[in-house]
N, C-alpha and C. Protein backbone atom coordinates (compact mmCIF):
# COMPACT_ATOMS: atom_id res chain seq x y z
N UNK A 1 -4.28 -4.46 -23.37
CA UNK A 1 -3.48 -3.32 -23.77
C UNK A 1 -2.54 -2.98 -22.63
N UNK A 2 -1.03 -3.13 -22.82
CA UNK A 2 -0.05 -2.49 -21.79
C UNK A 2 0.18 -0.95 -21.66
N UNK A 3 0.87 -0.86 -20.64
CA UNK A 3 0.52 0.55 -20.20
C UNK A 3 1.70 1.71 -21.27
N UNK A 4 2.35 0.73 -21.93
CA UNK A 4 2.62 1.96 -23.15
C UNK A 4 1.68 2.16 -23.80
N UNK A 5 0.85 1.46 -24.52
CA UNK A 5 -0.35 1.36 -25.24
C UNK A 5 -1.10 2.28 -24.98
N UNK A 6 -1.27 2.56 -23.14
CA UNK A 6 -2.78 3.18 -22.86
C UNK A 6 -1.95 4.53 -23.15
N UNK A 7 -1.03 4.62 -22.74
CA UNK A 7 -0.22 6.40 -22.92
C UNK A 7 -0.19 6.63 -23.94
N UNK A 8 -0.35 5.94 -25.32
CA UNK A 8 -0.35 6.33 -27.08
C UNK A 8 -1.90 6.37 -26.98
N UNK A 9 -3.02 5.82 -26.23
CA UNK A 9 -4.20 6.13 -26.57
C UNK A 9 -5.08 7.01 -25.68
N UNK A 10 -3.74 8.05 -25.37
CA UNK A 10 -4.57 9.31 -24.55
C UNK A 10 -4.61 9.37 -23.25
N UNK A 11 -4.19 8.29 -22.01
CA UNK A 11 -5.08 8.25 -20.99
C UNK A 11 -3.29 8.91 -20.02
N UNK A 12 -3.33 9.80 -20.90
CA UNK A 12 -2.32 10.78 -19.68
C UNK A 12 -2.93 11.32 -18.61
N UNK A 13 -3.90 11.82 -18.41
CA UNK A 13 -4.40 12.02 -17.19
C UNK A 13 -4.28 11.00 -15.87
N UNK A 14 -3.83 9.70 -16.21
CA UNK A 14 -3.99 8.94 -15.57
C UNK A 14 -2.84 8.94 -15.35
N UNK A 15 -1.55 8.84 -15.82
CA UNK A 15 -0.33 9.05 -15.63
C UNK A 15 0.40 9.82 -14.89
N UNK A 16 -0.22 11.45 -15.23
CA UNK A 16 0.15 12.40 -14.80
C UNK A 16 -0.68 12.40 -13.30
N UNK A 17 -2.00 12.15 -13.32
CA UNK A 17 -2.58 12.19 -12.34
C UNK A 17 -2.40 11.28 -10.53
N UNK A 18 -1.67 10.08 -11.14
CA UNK A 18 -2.36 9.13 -10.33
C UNK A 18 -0.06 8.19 -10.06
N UNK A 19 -0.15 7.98 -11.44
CA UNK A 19 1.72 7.75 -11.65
C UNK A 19 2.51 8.11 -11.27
N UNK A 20 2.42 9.06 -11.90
CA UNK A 20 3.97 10.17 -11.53
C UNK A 20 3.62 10.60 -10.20
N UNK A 21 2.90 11.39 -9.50
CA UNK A 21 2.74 11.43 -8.15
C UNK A 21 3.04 10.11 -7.12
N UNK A 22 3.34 9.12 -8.04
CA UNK A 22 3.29 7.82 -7.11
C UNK A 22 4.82 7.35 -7.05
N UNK A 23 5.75 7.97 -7.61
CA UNK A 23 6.94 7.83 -8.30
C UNK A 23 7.59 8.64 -7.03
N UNK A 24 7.00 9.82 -6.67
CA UNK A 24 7.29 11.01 -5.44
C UNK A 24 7.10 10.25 -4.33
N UNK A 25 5.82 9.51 -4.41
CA UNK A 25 5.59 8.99 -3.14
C UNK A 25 6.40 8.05 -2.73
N UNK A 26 6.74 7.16 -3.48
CA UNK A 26 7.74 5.72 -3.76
C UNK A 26 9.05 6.25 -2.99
N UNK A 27 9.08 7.60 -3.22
CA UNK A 27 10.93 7.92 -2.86
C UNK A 27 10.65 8.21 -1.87
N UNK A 28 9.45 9.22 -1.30
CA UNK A 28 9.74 9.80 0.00
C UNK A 28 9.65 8.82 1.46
N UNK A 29 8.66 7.93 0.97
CA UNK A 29 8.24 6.82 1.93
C UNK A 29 9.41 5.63 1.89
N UNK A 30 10.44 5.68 0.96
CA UNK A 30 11.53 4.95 0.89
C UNK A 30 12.37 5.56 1.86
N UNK A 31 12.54 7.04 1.58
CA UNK A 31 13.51 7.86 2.19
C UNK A 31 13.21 7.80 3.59
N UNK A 32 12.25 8.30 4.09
CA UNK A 32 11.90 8.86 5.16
C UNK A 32 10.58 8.12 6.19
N UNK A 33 9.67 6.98 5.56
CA UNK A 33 8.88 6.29 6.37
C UNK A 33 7.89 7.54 6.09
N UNK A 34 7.69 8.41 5.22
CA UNK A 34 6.77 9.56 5.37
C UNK A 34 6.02 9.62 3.82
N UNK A 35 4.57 9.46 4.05
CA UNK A 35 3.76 10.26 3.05
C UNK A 35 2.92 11.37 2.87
N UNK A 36 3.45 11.76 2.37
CA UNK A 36 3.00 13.59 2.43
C UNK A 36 1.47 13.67 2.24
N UNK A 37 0.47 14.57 2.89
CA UNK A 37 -0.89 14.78 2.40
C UNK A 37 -0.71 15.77 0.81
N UNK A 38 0.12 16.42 0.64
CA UNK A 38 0.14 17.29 -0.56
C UNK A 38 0.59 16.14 -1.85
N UNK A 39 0.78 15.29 -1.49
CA UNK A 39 1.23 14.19 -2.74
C UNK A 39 -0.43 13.13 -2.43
N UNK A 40 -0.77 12.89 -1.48
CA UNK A 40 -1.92 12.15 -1.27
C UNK A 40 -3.09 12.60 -2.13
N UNK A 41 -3.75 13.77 -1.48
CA UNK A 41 -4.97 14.66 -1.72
C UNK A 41 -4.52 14.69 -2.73
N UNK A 42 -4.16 15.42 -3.98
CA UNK A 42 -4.14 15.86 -5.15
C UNK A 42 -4.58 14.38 -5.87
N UNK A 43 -4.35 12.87 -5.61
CA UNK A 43 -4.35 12.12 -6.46
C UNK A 43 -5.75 11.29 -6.15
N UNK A 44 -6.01 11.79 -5.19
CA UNK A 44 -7.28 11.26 -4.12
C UNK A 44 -8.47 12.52 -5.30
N UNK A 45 -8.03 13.79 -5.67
CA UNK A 45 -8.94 14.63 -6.03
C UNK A 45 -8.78 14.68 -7.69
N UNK A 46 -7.89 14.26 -7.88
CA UNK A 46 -7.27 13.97 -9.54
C UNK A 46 -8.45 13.13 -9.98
N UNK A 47 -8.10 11.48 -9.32
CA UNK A 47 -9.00 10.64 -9.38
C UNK A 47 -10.57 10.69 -8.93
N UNK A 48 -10.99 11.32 -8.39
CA UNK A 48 -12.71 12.18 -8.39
C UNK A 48 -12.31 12.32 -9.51
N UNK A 49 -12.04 13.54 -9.73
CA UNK A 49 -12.24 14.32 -11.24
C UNK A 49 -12.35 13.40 -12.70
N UNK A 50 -11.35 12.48 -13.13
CA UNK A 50 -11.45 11.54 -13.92
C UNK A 50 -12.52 10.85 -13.57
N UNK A 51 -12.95 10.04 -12.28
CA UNK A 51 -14.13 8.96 -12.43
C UNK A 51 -15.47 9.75 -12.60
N UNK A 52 -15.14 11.49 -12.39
CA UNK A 52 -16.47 12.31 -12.60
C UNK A 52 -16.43 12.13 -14.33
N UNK A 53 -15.73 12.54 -15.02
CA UNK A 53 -15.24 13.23 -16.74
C UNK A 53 -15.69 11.73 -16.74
N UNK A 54 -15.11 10.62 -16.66
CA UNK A 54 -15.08 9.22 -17.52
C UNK A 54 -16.53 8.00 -17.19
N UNK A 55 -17.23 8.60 -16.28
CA UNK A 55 -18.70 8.23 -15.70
C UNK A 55 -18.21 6.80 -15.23
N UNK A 56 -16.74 6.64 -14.40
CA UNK A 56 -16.91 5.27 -13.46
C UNK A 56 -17.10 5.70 -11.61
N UNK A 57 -17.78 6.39 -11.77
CA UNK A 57 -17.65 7.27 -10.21
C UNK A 57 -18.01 6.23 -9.41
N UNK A 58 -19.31 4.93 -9.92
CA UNK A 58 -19.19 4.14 -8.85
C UNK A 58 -18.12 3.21 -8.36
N UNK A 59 -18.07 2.72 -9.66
CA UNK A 59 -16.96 1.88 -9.35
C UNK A 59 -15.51 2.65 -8.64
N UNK A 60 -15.11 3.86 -9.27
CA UNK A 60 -13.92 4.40 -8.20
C UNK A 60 -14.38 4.80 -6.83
N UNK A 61 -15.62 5.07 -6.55
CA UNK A 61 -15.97 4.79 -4.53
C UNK A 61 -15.51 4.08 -4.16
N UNK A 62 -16.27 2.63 -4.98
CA UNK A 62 -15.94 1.26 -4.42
C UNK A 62 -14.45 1.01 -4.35
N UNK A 63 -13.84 1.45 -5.15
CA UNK A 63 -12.31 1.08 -4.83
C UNK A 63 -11.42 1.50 -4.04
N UNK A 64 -11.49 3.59 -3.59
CA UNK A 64 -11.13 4.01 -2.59
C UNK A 64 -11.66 3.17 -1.71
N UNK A 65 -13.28 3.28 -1.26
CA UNK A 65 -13.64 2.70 0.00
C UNK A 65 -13.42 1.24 0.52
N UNK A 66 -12.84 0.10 -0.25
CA UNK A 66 -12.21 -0.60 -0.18
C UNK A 66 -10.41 -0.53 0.34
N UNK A 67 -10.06 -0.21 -0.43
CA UNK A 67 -8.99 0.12 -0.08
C UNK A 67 -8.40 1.02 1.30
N UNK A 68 -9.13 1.91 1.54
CA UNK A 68 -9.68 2.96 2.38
C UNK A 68 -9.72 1.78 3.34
N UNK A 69 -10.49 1.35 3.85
CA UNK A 69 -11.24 0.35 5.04
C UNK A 69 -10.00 -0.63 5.01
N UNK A 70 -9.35 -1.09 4.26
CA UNK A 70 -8.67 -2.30 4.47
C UNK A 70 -7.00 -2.02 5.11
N UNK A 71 -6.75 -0.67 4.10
CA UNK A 71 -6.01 0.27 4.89
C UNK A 71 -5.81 0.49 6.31
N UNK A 72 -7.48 1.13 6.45
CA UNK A 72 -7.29 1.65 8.31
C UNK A 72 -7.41 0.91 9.15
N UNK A 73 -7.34 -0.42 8.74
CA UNK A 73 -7.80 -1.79 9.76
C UNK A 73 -6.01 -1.73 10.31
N UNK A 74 -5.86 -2.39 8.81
CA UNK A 74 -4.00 -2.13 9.26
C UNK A 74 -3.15 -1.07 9.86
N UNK A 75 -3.68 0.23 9.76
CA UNK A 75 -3.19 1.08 10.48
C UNK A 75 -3.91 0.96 11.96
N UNK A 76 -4.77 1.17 12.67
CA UNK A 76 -5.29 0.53 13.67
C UNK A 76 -5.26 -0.32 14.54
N UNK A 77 -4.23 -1.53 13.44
CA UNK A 77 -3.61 -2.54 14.42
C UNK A 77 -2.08 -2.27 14.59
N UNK A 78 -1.81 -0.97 13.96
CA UNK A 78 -0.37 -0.65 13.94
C UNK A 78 0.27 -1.09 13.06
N UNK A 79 -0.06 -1.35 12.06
CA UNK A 79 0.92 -2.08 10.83
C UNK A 79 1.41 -1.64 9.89
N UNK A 80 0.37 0.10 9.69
CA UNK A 80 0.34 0.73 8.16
C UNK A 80 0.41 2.35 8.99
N UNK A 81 0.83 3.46 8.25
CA UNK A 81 0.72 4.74 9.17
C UNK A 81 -0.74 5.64 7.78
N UNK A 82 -1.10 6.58 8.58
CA UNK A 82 -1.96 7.66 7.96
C UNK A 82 -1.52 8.00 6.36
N UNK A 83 -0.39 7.87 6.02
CA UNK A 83 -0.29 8.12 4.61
C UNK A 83 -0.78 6.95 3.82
N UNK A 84 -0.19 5.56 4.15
CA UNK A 84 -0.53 4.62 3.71
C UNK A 84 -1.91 4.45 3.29
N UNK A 85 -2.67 5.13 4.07
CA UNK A 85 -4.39 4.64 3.88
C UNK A 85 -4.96 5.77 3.12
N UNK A 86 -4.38 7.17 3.13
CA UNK A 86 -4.84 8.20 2.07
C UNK A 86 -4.50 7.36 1.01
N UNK A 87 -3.11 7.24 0.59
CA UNK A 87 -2.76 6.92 -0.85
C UNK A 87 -3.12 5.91 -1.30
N UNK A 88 -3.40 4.70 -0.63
CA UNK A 88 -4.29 3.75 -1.03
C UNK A 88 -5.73 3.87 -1.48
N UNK A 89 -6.94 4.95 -0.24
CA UNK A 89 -7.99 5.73 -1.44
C UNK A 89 -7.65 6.15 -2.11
N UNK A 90 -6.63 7.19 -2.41
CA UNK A 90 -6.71 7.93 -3.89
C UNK A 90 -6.28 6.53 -5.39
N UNK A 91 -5.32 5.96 -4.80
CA UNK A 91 -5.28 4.52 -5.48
C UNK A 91 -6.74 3.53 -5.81
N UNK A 92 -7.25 3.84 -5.23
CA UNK A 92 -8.79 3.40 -5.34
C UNK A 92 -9.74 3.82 -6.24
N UNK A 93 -9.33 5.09 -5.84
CA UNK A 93 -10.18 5.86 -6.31
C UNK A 93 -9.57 6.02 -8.68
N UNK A 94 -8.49 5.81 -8.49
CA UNK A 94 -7.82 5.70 -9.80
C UNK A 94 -8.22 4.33 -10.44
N UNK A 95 -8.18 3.51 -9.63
CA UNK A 95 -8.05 1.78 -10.44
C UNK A 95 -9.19 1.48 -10.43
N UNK A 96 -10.27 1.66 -9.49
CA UNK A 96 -11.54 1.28 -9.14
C UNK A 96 -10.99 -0.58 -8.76
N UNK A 97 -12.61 -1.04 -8.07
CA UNK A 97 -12.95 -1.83 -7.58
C UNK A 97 -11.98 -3.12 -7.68
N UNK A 98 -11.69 -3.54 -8.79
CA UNK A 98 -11.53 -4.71 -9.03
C UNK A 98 -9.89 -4.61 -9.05
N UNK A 99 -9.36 -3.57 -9.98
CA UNK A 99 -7.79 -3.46 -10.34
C UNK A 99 -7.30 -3.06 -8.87
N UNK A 100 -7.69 -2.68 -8.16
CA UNK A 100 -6.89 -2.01 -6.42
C UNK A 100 -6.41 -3.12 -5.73
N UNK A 101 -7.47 -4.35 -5.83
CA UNK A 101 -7.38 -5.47 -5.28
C UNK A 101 -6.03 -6.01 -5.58
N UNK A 102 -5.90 -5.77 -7.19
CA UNK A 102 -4.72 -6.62 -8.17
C UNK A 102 -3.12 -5.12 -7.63
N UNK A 103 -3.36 -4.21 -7.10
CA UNK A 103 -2.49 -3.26 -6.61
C UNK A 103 -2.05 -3.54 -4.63
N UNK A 104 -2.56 -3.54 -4.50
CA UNK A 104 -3.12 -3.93 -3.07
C UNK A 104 -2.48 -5.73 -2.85
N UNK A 105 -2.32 -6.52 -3.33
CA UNK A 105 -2.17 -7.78 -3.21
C UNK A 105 -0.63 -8.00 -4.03
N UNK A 106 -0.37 -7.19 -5.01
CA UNK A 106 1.45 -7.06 -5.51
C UNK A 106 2.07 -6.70 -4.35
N UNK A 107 1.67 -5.44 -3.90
CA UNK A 107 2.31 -4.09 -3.00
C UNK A 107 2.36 -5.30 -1.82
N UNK A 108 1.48 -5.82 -1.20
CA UNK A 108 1.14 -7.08 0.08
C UNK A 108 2.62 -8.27 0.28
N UNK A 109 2.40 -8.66 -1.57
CA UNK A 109 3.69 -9.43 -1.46
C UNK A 109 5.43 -8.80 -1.54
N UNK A 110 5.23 -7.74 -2.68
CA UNK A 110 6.80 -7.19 -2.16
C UNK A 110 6.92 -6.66 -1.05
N UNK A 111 5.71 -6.19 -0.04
CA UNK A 111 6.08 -5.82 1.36
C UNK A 111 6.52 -7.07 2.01
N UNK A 112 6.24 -8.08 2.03
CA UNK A 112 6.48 -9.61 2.83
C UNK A 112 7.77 -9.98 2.50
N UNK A 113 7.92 -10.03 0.78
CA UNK A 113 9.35 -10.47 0.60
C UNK A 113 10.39 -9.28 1.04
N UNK A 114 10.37 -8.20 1.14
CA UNK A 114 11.12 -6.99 1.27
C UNK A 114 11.56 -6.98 3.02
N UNK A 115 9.96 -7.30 3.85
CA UNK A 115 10.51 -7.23 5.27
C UNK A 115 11.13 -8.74 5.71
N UNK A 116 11.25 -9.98 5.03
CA UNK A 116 11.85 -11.03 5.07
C UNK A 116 13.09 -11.01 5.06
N UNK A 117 13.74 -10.19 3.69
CA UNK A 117 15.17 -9.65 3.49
C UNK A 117 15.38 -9.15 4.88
N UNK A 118 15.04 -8.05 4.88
CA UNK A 118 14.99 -7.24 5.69
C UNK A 118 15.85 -7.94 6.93
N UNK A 119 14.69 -8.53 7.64
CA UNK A 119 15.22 -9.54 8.76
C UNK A 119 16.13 -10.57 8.13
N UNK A 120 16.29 -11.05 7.35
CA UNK A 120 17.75 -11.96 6.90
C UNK A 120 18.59 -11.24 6.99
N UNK A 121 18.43 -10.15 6.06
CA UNK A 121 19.66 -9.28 6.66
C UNK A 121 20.86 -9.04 7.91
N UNK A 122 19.14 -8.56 8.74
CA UNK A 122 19.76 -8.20 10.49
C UNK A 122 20.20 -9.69 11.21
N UNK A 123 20.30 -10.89 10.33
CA UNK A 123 20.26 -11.91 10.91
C UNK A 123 19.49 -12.70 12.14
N UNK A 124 17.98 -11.82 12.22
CA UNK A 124 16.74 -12.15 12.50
C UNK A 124 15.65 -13.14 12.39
N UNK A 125 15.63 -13.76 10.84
CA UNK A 125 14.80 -13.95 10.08
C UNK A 125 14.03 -15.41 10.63
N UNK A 126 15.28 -16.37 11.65
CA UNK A 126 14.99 -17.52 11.96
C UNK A 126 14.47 -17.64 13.23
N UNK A 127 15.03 -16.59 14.07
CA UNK A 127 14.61 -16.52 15.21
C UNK A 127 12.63 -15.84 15.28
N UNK A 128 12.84 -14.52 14.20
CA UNK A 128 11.25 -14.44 14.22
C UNK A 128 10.89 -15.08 13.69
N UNK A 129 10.85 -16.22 12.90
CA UNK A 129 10.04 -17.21 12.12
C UNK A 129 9.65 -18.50 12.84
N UNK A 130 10.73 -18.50 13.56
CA UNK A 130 10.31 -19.22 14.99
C UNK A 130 9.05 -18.87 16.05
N UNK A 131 9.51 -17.61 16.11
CA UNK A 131 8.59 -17.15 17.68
C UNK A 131 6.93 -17.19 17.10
N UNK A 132 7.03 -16.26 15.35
CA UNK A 132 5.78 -15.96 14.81
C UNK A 132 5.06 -17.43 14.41
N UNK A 133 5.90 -18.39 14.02
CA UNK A 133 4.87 -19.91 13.74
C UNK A 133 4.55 -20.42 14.79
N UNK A 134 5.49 -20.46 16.24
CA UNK A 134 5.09 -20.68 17.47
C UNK A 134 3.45 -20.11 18.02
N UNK A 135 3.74 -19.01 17.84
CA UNK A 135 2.42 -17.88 17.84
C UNK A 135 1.33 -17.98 17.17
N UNK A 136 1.50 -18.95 16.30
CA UNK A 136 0.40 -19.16 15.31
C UNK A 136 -0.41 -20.29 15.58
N UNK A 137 0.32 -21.51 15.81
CA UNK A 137 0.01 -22.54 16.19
C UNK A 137 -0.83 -22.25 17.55
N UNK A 138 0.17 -21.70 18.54
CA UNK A 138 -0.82 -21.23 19.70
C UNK A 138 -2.27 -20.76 19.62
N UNK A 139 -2.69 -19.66 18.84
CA UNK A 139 -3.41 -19.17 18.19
C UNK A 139 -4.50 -19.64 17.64
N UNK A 140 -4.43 -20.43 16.92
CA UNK A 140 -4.94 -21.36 15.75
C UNK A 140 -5.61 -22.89 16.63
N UNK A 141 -4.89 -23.52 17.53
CA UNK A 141 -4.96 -24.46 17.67
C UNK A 141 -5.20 -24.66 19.21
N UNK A 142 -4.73 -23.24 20.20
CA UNK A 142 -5.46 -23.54 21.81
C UNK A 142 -6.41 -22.20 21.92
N UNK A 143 -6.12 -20.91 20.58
CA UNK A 143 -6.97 -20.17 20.72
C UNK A 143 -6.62 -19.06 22.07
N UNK A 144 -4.64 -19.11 22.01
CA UNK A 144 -4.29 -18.27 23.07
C UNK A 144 -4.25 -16.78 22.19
N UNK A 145 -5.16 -15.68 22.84
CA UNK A 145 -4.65 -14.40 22.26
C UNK A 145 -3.74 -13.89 22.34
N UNK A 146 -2.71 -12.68 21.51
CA UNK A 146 -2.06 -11.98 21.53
C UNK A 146 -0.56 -13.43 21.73
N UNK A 147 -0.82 -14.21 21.17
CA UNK A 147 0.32 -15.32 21.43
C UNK A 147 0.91 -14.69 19.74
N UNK A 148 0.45 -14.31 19.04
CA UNK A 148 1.43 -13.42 17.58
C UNK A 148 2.54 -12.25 17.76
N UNK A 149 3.43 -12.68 18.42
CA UNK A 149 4.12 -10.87 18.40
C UNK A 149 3.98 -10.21 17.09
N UNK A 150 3.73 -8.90 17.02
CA UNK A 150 3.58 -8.04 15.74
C UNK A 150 4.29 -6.41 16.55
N UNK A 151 5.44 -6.41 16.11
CA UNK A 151 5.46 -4.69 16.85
C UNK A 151 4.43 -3.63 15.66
N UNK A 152 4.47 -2.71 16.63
CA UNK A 152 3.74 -2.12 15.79
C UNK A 152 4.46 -0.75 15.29
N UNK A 153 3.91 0.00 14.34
CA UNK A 153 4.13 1.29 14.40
C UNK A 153 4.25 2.26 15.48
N UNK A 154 5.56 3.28 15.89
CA UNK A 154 5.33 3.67 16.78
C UNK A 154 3.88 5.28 16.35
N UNK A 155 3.28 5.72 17.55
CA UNK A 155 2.47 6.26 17.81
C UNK A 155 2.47 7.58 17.09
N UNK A 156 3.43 8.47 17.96
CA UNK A 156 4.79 9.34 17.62
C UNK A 156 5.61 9.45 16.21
N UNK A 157 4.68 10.17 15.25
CA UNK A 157 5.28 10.75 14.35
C UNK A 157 7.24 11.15 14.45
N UNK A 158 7.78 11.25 15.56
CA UNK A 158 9.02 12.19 15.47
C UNK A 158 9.53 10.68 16.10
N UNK A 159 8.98 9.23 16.26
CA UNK A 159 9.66 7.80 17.10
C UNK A 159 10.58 8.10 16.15
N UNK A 160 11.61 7.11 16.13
CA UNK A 160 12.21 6.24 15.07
C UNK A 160 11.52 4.99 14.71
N UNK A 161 11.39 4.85 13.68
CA UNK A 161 11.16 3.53 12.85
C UNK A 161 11.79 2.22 13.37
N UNK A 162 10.44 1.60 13.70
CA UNK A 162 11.84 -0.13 14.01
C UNK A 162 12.80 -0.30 12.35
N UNK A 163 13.44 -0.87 12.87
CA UNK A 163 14.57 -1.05 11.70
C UNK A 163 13.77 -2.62 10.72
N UNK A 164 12.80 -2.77 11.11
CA UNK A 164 12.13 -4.08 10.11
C UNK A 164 11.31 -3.68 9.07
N UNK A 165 10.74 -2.37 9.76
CA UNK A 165 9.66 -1.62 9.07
C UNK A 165 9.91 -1.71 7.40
N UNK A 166 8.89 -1.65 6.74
CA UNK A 166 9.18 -1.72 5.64
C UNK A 166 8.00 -0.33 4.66
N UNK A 167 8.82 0.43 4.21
CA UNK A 167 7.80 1.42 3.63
C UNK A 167 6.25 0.91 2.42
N UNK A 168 5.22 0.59 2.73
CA UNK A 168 4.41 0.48 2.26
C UNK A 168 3.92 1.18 1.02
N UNK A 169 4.03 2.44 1.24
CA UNK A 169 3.97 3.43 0.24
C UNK A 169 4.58 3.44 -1.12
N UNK A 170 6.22 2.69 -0.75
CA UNK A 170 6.91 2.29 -2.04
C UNK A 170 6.46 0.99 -2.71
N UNK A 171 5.58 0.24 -1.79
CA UNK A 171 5.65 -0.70 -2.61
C UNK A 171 4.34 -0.96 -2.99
N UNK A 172 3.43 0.18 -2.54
CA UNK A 172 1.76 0.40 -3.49
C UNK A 172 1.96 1.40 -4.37
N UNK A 173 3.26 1.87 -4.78
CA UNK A 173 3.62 2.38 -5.84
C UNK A 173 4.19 2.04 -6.93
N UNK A 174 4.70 1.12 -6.14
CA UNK A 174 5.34 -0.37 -7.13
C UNK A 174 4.24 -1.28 -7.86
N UNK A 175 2.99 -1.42 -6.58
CA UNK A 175 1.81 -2.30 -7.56
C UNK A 175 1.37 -1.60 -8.38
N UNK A 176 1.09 -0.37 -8.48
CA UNK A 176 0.03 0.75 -9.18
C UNK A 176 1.11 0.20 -10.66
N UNK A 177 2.32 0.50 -10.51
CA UNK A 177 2.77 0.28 -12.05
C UNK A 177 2.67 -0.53 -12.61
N UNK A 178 2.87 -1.62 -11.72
CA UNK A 178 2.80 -2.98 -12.37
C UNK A 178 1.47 -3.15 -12.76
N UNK A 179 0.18 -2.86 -11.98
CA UNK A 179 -0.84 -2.87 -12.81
C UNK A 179 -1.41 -2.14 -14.07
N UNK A 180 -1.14 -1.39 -14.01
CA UNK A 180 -0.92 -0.34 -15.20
C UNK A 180 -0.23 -1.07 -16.44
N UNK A 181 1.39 -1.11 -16.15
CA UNK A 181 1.70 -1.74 -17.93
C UNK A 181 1.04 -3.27 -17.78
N UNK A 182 0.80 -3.49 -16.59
CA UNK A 182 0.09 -5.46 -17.36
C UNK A 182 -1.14 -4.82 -17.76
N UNK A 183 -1.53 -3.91 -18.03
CA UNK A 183 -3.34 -3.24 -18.71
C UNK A 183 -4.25 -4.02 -17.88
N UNK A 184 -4.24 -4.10 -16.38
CA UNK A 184 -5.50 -5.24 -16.24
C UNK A 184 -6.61 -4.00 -15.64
């Protein structure tokens, strides 16, 4: 069943709850590298409430706390910021276990193809594709650490954004839909 389907068979709560809040998020984290806790929490507590009413409460743990953990790894190594990993539990907490994975792994690849552009763009793309397979091989094959350059997120909420950065937020807002009308 596609996700017009599920909206003719009632499951607006899920829409209103978990969607459209993700539609806000999509712009602001486009706009600004920023995800709001007042757009986070509500969909993080939306989704409780539904997996309480619809009796999948385990399975939506398992999917925040998945998502949740896989999140703060990446933020931790500097890759993802504090919004990213709320809205991904509350995303968890909406899709449960299995569908987050299928949200989480879209959002993974339009972030890759998006920061690829990105650097083609700035006319980058060959020179880091160079240094990063260099880095890999090193890595992989003499087992030198930190031979991967990765900048990271700066620390400092008020930094500027490296210009490669790519908003995450828009594009786990981008998977959430796409999982949704494919009904998986």
């Amino acid at each position: 069943m596609g996700g017009l389907e599920l909206i003719r068979a009632g499951n607006l709560a899920f829409v209103a709850g978990c969607l459209l809040p993700s539609v806000y998020i999509a712009y602001t984290d486009a706009r600004s590298h920023m995800i709001y806790d007042r757009a986070t929490f509500p969909i993080l507590l939306a989704g409780l409430v539904n997996a309480l009413h619809s009796d999948t409460l385990p399975d939506a743990l398992l999917g925040s706390a998945f998502a949740f953990a896989l999140l703060f790894i990446c933020a931790a190594l500097g890759g993802a910021g504090g919004g990213d990993v709320k809205y991904a539990a509350g995303l968890g907490m909406w899709f449960g276990f299995l569908n987050v994975q299928y949200v989480l792994l879209i959002a993974t690849a339009m972030g890759v193809v998006w920061g690829m552009v990105k650097l083609a763009w700035a006319g980058r793309l060959k020179s880091w594709a160079k240094t990063f397979l260099t880095g890999l091989f090193m890595r992989v094959f003499y087992g030198v650490k930190g031979a991967i350059p990765l900048r990271k997120l700066p620390d400092n909420p008020g930094a500027p954004v490296p210009p490669e950065a790519v908003p995450f937020g828009t594009c786990l807002a981008v998977g959430s839909w796409v999982v949704f009308i494919a009904g998986w």
